[in-house]
C-alpha atoms as a PDB file:
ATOM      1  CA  UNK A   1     -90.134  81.972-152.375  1.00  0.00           C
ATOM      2  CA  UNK A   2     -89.216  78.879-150.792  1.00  0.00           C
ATOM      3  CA  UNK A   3     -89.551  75.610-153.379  1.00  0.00           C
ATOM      4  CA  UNK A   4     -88.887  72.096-153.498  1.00  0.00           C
ATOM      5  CA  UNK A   5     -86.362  73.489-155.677  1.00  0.00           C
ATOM      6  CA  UNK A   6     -84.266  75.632-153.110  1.00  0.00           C
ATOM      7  CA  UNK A   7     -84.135  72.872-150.641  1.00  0.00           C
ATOM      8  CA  UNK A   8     -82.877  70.865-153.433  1.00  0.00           C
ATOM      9  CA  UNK A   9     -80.067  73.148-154.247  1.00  0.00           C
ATOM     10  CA  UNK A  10     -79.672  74.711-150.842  1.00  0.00           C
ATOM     11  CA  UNK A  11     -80.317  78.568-152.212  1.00  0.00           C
ATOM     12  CA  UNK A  12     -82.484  81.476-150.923  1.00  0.00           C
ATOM     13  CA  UNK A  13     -84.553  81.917-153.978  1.00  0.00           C
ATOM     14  CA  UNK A  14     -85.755  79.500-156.854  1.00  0.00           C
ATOM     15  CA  UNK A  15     -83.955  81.340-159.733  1.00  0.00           C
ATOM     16  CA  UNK A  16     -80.945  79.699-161.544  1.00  0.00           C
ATOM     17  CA  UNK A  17     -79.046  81.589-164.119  1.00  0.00           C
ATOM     18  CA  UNK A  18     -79.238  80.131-167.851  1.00  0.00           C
ATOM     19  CA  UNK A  19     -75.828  78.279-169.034  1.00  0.00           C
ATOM     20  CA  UNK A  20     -75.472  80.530-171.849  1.00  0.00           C
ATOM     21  CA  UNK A  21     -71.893  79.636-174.221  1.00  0.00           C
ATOM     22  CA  UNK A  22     -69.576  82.744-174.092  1.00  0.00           C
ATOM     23  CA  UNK A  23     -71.192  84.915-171.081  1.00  0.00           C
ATOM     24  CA  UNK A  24     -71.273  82.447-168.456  1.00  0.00           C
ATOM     25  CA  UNK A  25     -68.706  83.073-167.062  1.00  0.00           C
ATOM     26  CA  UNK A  26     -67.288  83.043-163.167  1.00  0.00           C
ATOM     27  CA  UNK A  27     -68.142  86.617-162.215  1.00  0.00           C
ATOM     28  CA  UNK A  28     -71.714  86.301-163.283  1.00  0.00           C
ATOM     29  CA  UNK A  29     -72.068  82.823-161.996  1.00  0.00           C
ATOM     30  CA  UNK A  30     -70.489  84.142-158.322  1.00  0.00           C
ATOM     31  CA  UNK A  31     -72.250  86.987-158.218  1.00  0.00           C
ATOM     32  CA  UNK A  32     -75.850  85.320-158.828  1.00  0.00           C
ATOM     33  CA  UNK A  33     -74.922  83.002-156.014  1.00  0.00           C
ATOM     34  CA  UNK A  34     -74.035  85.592-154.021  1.00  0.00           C
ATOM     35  CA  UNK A  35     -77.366  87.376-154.582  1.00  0.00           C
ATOM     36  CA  UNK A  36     -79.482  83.916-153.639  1.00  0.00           C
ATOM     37  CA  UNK A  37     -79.894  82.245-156.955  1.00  0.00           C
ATOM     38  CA  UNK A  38     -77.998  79.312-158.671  1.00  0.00           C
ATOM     39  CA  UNK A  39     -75.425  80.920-160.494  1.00  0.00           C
ATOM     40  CA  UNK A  40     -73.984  78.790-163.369  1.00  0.00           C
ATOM     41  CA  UNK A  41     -70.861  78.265-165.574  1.00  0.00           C
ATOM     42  CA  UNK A  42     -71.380  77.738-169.363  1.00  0.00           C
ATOM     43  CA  UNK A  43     -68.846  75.592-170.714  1.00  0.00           C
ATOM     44  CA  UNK A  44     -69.655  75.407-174.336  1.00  0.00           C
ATOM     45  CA  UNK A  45     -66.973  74.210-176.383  1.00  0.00           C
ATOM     46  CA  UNK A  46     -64.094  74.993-173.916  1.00  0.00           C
ATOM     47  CA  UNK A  47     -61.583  72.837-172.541  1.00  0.00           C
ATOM     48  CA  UNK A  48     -61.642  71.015-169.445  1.00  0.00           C
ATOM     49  CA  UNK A  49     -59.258  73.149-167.812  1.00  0.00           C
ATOM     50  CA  UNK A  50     -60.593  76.170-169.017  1.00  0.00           C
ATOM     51  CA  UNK A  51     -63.500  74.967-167.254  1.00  0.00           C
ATOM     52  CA  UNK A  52     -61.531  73.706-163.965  1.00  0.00           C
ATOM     53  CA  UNK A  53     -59.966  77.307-163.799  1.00  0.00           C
ATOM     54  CA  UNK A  54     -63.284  78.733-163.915  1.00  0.00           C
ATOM     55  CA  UNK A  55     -65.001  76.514-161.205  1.00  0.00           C
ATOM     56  CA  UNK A  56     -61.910  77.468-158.975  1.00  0.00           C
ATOM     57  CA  UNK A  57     -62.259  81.200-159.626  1.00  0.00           C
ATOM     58  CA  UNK A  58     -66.206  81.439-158.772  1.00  0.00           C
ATOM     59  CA  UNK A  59     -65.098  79.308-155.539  1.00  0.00           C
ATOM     60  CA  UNK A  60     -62.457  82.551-154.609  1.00  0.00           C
ATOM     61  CA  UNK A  61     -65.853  84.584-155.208  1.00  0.00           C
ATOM     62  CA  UNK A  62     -68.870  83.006-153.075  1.00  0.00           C
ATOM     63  CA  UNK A  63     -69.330  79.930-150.714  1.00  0.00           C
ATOM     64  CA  UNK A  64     -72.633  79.714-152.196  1.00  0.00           C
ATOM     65  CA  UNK A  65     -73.611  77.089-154.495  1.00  0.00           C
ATOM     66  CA  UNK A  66     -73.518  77.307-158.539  1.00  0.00           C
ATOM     67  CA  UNK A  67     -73.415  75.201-161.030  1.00  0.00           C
ATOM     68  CA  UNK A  68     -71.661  74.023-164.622  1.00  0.00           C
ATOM     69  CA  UNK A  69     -73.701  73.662-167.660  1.00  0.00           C
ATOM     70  CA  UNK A  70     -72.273  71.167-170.154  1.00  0.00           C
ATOM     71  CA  UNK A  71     -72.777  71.307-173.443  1.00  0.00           C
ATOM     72  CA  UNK A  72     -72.767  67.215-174.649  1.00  0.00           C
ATOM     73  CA  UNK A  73     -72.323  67.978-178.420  1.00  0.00           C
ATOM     74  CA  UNK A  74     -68.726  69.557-177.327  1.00  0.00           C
ATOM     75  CA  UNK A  75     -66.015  67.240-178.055  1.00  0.00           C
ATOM     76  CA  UNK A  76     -64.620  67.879-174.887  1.00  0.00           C
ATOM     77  CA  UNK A  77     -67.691  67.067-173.037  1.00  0.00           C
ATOM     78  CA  UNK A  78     -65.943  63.449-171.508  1.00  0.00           C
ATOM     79  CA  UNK A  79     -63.397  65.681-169.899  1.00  0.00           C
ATOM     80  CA  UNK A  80     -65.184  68.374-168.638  1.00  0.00           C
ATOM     81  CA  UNK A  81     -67.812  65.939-167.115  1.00  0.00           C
ATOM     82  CA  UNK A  82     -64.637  64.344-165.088  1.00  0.00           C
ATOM     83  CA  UNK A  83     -63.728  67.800-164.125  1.00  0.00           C
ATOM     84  CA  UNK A  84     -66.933  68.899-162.832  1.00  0.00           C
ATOM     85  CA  UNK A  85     -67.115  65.708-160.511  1.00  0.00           C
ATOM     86  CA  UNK A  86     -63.352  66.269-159.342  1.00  0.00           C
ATOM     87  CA  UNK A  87     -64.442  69.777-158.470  1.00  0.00           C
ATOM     88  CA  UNK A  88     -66.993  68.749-157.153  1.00  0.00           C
ATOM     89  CA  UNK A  89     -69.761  71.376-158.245  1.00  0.00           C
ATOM     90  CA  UNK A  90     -73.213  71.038-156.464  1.00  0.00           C
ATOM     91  CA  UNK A  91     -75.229  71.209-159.788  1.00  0.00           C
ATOM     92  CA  UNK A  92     -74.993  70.323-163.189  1.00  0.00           C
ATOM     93  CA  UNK A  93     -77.455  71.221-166.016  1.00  0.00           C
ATOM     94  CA  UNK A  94     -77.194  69.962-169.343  1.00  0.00           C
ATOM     95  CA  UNK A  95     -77.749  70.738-172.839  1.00  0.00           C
ATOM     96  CA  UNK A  96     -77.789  69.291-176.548  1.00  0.00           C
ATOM     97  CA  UNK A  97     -77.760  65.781-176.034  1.00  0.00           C
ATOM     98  CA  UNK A  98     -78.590  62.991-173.672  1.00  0.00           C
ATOM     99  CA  UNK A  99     -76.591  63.114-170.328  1.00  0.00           C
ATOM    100  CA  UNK A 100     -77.091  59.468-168.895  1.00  0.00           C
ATOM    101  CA  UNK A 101     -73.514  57.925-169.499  1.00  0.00           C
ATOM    102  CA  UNK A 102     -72.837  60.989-166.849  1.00  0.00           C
ATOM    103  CA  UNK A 103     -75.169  61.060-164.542  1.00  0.00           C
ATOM    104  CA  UNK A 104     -73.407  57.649-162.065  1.00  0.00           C
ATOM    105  CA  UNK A 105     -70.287  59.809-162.271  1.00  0.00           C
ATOM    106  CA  UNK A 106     -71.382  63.014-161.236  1.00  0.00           C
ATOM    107  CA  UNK A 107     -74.077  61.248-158.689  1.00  0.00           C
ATOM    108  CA  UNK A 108     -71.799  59.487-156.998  1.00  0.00           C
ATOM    109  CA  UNK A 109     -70.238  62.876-156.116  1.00  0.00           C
ATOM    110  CA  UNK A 110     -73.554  63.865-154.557  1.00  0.00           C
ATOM    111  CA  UNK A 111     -73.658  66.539-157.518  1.00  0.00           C
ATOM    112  CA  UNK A 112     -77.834  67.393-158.281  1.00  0.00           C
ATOM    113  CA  UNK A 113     -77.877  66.718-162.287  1.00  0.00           C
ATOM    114  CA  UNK A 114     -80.638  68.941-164.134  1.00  0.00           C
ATOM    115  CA  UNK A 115     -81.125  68.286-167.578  1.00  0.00           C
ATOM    116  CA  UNK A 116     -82.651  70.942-170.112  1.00  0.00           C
ATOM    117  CA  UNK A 117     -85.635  69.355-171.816  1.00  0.00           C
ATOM    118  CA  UNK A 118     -87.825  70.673-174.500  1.00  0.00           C
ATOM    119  CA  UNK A 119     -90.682  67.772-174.616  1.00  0.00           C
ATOM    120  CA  UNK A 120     -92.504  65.498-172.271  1.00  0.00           C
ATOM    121  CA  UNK A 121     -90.661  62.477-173.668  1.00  0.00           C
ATOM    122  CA  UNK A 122     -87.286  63.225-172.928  1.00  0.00           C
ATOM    123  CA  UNK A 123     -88.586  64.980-169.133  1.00  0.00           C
ATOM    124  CA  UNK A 124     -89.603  61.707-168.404  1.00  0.00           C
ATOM    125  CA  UNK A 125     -86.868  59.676-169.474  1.00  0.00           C
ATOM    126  CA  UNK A 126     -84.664  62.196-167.959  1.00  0.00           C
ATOM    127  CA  UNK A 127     -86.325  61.455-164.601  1.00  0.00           C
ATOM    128  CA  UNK A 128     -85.798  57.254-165.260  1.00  0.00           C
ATOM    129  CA  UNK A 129     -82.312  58.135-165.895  1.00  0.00           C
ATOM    130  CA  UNK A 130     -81.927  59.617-161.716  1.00  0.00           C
ATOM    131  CA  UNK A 131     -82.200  63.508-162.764  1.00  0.00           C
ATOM    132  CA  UNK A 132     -83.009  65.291-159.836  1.00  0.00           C
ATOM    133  CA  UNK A 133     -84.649  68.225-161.969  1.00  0.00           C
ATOM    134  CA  UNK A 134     -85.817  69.235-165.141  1.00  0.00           C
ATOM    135  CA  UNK A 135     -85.335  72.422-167.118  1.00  0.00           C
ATOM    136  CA  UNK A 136     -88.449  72.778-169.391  1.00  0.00           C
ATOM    137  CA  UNK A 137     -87.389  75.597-172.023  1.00  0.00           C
ATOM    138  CA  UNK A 138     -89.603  76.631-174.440  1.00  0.00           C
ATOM    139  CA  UNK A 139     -89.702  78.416-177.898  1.00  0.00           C
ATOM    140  CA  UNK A 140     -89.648  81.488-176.342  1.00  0.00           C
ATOM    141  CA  UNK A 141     -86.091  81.186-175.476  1.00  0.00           C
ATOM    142  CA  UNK A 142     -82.416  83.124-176.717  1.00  0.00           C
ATOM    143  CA  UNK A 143     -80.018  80.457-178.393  1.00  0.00           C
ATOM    144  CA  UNK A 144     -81.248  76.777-178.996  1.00  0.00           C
ATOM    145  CA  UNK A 145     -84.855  76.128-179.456  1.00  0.00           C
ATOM    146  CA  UNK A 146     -87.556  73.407-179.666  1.00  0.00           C
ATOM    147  CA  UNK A 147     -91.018  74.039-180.819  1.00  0.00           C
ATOM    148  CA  UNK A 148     -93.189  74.045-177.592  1.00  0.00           C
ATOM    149  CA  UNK A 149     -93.708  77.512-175.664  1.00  0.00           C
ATOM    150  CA  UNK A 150     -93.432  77.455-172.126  1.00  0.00           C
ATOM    151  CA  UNK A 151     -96.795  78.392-171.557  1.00  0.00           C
ATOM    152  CA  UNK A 152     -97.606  74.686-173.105  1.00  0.00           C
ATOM    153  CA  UNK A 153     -94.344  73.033-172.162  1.00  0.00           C
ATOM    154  CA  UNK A 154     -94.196  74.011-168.410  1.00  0.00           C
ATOM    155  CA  UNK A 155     -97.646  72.019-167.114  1.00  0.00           C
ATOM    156  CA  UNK A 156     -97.322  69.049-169.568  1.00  0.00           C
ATOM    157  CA  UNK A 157     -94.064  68.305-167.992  1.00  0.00           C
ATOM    158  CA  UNK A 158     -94.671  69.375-164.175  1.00  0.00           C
ATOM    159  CA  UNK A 159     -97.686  66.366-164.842  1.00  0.00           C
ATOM    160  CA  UNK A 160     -95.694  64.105-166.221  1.00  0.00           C
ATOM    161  CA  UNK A 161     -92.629  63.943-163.708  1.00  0.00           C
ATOM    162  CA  UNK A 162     -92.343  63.747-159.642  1.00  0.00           C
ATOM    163  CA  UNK A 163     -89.185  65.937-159.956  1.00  0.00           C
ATOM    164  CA  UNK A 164     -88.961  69.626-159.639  1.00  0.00           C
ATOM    165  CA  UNK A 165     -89.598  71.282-162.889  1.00  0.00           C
ATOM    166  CA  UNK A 166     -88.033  74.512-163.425  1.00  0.00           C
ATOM    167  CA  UNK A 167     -89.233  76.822-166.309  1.00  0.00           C
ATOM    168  CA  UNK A 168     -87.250  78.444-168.691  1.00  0.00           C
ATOM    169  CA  UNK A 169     -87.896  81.102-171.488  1.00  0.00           C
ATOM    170  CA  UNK A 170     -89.845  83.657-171.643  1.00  0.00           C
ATOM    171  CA  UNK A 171     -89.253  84.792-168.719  1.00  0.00           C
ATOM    172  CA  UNK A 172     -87.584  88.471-167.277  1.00  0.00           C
ATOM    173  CA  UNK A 173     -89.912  89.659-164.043  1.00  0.00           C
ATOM    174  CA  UNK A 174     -91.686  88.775-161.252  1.00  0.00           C
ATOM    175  CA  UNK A 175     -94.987  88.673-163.416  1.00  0.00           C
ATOM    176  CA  UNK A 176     -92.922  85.670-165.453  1.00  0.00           C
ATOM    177  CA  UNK A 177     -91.629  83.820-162.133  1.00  0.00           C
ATOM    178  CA  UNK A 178     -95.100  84.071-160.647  1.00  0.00           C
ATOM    179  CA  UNK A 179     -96.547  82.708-163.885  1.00  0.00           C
ATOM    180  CA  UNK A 180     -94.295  79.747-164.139  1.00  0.00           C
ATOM    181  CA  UNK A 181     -94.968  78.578-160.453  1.00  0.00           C
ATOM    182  CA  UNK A 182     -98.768  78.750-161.384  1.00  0.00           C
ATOM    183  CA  UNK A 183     -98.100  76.337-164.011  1.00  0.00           C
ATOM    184  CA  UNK A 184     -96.520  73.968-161.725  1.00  0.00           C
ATOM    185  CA  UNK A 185     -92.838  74.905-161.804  1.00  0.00           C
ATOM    186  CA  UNK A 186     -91.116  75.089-159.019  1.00  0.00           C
ATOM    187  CA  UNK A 187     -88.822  77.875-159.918  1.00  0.00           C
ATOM    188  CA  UNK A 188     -87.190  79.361-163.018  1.00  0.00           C
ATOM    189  CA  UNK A 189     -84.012  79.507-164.621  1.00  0.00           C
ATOM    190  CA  UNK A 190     -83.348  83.271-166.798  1.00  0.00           C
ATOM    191  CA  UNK A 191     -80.769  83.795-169.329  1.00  0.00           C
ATOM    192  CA  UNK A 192     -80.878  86.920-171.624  1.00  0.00           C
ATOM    193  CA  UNK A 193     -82.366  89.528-167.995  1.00  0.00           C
ATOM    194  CA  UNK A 194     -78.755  88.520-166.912  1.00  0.00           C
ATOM    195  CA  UNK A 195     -76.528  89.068-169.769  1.00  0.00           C
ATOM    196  CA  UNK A 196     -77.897  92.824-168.723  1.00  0.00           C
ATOM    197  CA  UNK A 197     -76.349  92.894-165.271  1.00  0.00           C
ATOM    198  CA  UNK A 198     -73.468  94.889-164.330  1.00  0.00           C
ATOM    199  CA  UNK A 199     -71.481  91.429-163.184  1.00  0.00           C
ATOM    200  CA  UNK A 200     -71.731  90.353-166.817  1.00  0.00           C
ATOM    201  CA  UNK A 201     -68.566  90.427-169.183  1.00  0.00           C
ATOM    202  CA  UNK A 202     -70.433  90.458-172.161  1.00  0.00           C
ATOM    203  CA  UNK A 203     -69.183  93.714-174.554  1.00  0.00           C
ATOM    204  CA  UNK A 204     -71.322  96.599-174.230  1.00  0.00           C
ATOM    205  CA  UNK A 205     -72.311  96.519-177.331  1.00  0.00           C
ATOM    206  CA  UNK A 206     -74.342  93.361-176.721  1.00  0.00           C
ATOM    207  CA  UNK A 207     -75.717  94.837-173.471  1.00  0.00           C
ATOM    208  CA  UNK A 208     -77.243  97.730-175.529  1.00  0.00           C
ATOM    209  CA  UNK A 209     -78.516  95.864-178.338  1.00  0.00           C
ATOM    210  CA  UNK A 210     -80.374  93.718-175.479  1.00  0.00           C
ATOM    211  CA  UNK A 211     -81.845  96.986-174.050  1.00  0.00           C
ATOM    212  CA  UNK A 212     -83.158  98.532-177.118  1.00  0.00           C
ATOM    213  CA  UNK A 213     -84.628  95.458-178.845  1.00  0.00           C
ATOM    214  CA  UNK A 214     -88.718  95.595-179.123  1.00  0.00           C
ATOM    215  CA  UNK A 215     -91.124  92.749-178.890  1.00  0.00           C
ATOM    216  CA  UNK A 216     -90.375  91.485-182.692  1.00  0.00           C
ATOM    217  CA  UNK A 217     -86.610  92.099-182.691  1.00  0.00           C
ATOM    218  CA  UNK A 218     -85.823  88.530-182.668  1.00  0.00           C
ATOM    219  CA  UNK A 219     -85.186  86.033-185.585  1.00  0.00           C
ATOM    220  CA  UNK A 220     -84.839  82.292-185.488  1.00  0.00           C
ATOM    221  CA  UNK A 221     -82.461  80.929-188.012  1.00  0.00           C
ATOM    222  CA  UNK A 222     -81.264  77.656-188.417  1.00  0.00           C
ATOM    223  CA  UNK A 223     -84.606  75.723-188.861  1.00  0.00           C
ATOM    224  CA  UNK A 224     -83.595  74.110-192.486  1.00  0.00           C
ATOM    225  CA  UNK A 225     -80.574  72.389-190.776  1.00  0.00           C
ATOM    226  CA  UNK A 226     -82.579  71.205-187.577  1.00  0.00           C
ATOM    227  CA  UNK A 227     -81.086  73.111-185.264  1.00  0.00           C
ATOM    228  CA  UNK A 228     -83.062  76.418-184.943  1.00  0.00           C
ATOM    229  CA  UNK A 229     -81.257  79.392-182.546  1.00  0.00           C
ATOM    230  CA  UNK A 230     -83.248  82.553-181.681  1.00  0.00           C
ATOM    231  CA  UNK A 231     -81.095  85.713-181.887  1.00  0.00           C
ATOM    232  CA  UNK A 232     -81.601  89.552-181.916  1.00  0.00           C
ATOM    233  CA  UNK A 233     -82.154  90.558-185.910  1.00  0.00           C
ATOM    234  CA  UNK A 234     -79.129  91.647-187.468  1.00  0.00           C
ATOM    235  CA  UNK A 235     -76.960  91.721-190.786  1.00  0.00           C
ATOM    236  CA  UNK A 236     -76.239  88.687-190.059  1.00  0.00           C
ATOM    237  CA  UNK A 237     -79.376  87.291-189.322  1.00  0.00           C
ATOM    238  CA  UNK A 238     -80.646  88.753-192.815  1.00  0.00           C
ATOM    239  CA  UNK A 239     -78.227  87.558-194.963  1.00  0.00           C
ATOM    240  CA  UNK A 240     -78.936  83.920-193.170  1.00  0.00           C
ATOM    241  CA  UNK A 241     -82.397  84.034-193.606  1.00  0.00           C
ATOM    242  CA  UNK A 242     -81.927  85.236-197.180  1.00  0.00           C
ATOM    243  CA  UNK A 243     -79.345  82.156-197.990  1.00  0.00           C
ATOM    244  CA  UNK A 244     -82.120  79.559-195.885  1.00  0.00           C
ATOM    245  CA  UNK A 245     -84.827  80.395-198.116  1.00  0.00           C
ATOM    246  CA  UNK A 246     -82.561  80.359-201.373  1.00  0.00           C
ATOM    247  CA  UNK A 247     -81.785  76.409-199.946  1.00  0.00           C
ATOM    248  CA  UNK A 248     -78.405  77.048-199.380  1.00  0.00           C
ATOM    249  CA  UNK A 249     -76.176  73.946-198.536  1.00  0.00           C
ATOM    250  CA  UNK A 250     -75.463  73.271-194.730  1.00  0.00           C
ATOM    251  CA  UNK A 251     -71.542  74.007-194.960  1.00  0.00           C
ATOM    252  CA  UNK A 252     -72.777  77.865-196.956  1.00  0.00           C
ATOM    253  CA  UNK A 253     -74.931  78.099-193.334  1.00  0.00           C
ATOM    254  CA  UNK A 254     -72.547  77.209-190.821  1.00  0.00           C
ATOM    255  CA  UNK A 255     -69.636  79.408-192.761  1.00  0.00           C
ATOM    256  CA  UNK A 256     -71.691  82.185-191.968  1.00  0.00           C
ATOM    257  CA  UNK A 257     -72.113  81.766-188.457  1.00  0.00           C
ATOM    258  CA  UNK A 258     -68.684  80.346-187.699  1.00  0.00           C
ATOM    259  CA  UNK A 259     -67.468  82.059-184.393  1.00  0.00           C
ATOM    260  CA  UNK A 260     -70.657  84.525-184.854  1.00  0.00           C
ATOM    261  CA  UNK A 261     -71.474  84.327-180.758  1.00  0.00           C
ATOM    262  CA  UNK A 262     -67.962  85.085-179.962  1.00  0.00           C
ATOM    263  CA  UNK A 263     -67.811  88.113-182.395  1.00  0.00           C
ATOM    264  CA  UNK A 264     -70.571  89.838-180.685  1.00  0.00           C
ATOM    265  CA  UNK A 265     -69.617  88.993-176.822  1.00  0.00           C
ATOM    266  CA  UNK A 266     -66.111  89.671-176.788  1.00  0.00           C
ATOM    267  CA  UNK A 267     -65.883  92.060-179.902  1.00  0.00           C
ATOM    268  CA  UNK A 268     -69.067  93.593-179.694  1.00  0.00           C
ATOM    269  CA  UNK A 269     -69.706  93.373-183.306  1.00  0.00           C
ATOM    270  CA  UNK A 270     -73.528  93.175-183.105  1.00  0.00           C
ATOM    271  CA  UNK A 271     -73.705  93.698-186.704  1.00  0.00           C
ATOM    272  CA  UNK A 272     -72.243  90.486-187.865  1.00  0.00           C
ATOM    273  CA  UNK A 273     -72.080  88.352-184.778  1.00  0.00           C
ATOM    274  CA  UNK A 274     -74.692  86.050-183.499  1.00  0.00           C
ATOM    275  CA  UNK A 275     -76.406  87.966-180.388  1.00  0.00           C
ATOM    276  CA  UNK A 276     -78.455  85.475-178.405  1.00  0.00           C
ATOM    277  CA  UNK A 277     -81.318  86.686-176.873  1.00  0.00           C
ATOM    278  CA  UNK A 278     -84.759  85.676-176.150  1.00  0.00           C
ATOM    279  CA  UNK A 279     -87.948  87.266-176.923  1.00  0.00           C
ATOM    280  CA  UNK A 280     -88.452  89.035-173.735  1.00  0.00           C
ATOM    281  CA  UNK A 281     -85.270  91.183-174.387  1.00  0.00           C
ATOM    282  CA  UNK A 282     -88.319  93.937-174.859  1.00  0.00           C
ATOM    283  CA  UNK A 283     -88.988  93.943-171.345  1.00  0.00           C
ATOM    284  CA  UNK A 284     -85.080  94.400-170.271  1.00  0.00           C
ATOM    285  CA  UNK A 285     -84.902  98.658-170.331  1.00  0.00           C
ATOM    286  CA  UNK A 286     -82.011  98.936-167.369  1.00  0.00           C
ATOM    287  CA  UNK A 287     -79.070  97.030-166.302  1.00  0.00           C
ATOM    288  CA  UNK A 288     -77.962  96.804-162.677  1.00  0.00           C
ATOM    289  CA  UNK A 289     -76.085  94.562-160.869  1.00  0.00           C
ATOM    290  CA  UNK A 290     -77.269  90.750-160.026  1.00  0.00           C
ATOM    291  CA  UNK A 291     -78.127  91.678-156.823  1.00  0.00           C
ATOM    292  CA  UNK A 292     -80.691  94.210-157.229  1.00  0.00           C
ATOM    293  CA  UNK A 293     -82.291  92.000-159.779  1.00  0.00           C
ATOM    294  CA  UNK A 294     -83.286  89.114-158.132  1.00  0.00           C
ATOM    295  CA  UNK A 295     -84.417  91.165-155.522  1.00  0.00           C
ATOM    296  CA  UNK A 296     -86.376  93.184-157.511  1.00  0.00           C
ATOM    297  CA  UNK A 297     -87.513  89.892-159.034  1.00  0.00           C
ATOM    298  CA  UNK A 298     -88.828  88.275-155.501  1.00  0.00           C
ATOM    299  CA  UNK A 299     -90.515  91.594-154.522  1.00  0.00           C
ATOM    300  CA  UNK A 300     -92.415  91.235-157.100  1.00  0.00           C
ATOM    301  CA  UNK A 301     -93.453  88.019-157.350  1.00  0.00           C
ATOM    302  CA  UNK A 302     -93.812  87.673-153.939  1.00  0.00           C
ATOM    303  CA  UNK A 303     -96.524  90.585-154.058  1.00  0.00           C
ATOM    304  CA  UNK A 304     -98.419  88.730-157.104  1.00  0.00           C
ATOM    305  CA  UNK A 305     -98.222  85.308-155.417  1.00  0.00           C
ATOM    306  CA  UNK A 306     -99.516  87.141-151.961  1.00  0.00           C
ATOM    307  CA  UNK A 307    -102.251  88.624-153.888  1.00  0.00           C
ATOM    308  CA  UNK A 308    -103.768  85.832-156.131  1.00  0.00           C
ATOM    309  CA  UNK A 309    -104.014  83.930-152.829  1.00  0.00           C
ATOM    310  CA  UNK A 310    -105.777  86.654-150.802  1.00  0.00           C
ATOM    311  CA  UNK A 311    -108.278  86.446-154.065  1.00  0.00           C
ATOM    312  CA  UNK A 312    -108.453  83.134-153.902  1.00  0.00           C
END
């Protein structure tokens, strides 16, 4: 399981932890350090020094690397990307919006800067900019989503760029890892297997929703507005929907879904609250601590990768 993509970060196994806004926190992000992956901190829409106090806490826990994911639609994104390079993370990935008035910043701190992409466009324009990876997330995905699946996504991009590609949705075993590097990634990054870990704060509620969802139990709402988010089917999923297809203004929408994700992480109200989750939640029947997943994980894609060379 060694990569171009675990020399570049300096971890044991090519797996990185998805950013995700409200579970990302600093025990989940140590602990998938800890167990050889990239663990990483979501910052969302919090402060900077919410953010600061969270970098210093997952240093306490591991002398691993992890990372920060920053959100650049948060309107304290400017701070937070000065507190990441006075930290002085080793990785930053990025989300919702274009990350090159960053990247000299957090480069000159030696920090490796990963963008998320969801076309061959912006992979490549990423790459012009000095990224030293790309996330190509498809469809497939929990929370924000393009278009593209990662079946489709993954290759297009790992030809178009010389950087590491790392795949992203879609993805919760060793048959998924194993997949991706076939398509030319060079390792993976998983979000909604690790809100199911014993490390992760999320409410229980949420866990259990996760692990008794079936292969149609998500929805994607949002689409009419332009920014589409893939969630486990709910009340309030239904009553969006419902108010989407009746045209409902963009102010009715985002009423409805204000502080939705934080309902259902820290309240566990799975009901009304916006539960993120990607399509493979199906394939998540167990949770168990960070540790024995990515081990499980490499076992088995180790054995696949083993055997389609032996056939080959």
């Amino acid at each position: 399981m060694q990569t171009e993509l675990t020399s570049l970060l300096g971890t044991r196994y090519p797996i990185i932890q998805g950013g995700m806004a409200w579970v990302a926190e600093y025990h989940l992000a140590a602990a998938v350090s800890q167990a050889g992956g990239l663990g990483i901190i979501g910052a969302a829409n919090a402060p900077a020094e919410w953010v600061r106090d969270q970098i210093r806490k997952t240093k306490e826990l591991t002398d691993k690397p992890f990372g920060v994911n920053v959100m650049l639609m948060s309107p304290y994104a400017d701070h937070v990307a000065q507190v990441v390079a006075e930290e002085g993370v080793a990785v930053v990935t990025t989300g919702a919006g274009n990350p090159e008035k960053y990247m000299e910043q957090w480069k000159n701190r030696s920090i490796k800067v990963i963008p998320v992409v969801a076309s061959v466009a912006l992979a490549k324009r990423m790459e012009r900019s000095g990224a030293d990876a790309v996330v190509a997330e498809g469809c497939e995905s929990g929370g924000h989503v393009g278009e593209s699946t990662t079946m489709a996504l993954v290759p297009q991009v790992a030809d178009a760029v010389t950087i590491p590609v790392i795949a992203a949705g879609g993805i919760a075993d060793g048959r998924g890892i194993a997949a991706a590097l076939m398509l030319g990634a060079k390792g993976v990054q998983m979000g909604t297997r690790f809100v199911v870990t014993k490390e992760c704060q999320v409410h229980e509620n949420y866990k259990e929703k996760v692990i008794k969802a079936k292969d149609i139990d998500t929805r994607v709402t949002g689409r009419s507005t332009g920014h589409p988010v893939r969630t486990l089917r709910n009340e309030m999923t239904k009553k969006y929907l419902e108010l989407e297809s009746k045209g409902a203004t963009l102010e009715e929408l985002e009423y409805l879904t204000l502080g939705a994700l934080r309902k259902a992480v820290q309240e566990g109200d799975v009901k009304n609250g916006s539960v993120m989750s990607g399509q493979i939640a199906g394939l998540v029947k167990e949770e168990m601590t960070c540790q024995e997943l990515i081990e499980s994980l490499v076992k088995e894609a180790d054995s696949l990768l083993i055997g389609a060379k032996n056939y080959a």
